[in-house]
Protein backbone atom coordinates (compact mmCIF):
# COMPACT_ATOMS: atom_id res chain seq x y z
CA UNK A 1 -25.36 -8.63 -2.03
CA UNK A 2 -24.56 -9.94 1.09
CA UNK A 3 -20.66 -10.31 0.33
CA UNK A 4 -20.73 -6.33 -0.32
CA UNK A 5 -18.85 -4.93 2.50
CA UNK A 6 -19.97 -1.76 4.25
CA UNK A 7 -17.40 0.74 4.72
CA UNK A 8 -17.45 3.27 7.37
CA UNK A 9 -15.81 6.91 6.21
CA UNK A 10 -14.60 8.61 9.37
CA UNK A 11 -16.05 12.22 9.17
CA UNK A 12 -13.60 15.11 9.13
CA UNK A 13 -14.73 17.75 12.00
CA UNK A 14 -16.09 20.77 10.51
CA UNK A 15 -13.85 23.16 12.56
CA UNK A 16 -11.10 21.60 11.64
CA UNK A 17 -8.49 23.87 9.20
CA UNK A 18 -6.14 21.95 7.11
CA UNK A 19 -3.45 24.80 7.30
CA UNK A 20 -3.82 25.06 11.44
CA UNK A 21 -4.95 22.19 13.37
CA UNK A 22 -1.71 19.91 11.43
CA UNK A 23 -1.66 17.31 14.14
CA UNK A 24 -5.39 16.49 13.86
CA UNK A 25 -4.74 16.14 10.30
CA UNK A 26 -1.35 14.05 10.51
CA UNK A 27 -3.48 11.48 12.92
CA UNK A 28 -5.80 11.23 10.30
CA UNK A 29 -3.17 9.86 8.06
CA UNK A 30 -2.05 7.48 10.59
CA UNK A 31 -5.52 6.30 11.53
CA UNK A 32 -6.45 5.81 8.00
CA UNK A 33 -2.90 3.67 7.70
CA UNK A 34 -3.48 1.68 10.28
CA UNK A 35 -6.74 0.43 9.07
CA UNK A 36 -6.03 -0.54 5.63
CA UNK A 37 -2.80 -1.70 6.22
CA UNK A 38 -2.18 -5.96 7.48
CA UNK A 39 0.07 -8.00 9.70
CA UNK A 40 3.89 -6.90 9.57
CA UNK A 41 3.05 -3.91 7.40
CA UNK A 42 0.76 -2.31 9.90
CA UNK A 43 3.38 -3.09 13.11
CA UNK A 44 5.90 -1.14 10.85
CA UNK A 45 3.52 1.96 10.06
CA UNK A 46 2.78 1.34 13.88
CA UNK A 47 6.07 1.86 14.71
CA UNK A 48 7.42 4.90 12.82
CA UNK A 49 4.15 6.50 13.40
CA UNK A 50 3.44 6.79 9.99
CA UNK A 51 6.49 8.69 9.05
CA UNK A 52 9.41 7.97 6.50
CA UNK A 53 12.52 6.73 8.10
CA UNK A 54 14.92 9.16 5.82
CA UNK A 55 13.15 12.34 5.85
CA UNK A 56 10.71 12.21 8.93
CA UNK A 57 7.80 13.97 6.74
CA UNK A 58 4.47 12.25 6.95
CA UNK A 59 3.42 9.52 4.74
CA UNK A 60 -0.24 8.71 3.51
CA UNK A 61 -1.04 5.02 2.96
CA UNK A 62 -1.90 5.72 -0.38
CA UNK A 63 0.91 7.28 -2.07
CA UNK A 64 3.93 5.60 -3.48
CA UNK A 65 6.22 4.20 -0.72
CA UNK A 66 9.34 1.18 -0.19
CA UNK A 67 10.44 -0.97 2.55
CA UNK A 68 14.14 -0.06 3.62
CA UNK A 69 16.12 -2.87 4.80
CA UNK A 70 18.29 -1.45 7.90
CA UNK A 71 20.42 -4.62 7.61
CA UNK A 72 20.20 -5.30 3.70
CA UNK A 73 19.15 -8.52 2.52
CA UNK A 74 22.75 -9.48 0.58
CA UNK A 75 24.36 -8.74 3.79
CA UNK A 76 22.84 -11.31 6.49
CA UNK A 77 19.68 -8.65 6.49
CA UNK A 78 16.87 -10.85 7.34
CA UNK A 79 12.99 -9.91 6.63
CA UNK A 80 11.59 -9.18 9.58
CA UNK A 81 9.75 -6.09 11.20
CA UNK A 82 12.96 -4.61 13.36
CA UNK A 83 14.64 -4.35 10.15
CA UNK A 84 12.14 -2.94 7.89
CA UNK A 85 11.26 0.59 7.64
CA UNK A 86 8.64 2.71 5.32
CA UNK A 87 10.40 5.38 3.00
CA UNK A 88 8.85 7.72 0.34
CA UNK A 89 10.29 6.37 -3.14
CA UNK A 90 11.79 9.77 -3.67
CA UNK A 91 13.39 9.66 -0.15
CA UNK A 92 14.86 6.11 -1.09
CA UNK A 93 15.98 7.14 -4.82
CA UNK A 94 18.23 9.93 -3.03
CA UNK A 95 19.55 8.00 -0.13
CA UNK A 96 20.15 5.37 -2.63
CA UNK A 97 22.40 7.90 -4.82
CA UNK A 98 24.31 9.62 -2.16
CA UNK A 99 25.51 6.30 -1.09
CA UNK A 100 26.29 5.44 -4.54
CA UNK A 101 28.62 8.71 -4.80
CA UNK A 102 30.44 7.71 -1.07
């Protein structure tokens, strides 16, 4: 029992409305990224603010989500934080596909 972690749920505030107080909401997201995420991961999602590089739109830590390499890795792309960005995998699938058609 005593490895059993205790895990503190933030509370959401009872006057809070999903459809107008966005910005509380969108921290929320952020906070909640920045404390499950680790080490290079969380400077990135520290860095874009928790928002996808391609289509600017909020992300939540939970849903499905890539790394984009600015500089890619078969081109002298290296993996570091400056060059690694979070994108929705939708948001990656048609970047990926436009660039295909160029």
């Amino acid at each position: 029992m005593d490895s059993t972690a205790i895990v503190r749920h933030t509370k959401i505030k009872a006057t809070a409305n999903p459809f107008l107080d966005e910005a509380y909401f969108q921290k929320r997201k952020f906070d909640k990224g920045m404390h499950r995420l680790t080490g290079k991961f969380k400077t990135i999602w520290k860095n874009q603010n928790g928002l996808c590089y391609h289509c600017g739109m909020p992300m939540d830590v939970t849903e499905e989500r890539e790394i984009f390499y600015l500089a890619p890795k078969t081109k002298t792309g290296v993996e570091d934080v400056r060059n690694m960005r979070y994108v929705h995998c939708v948001c990656q699938r048609i970047y990926a596909e436009n660039r295909l058609k160029k």
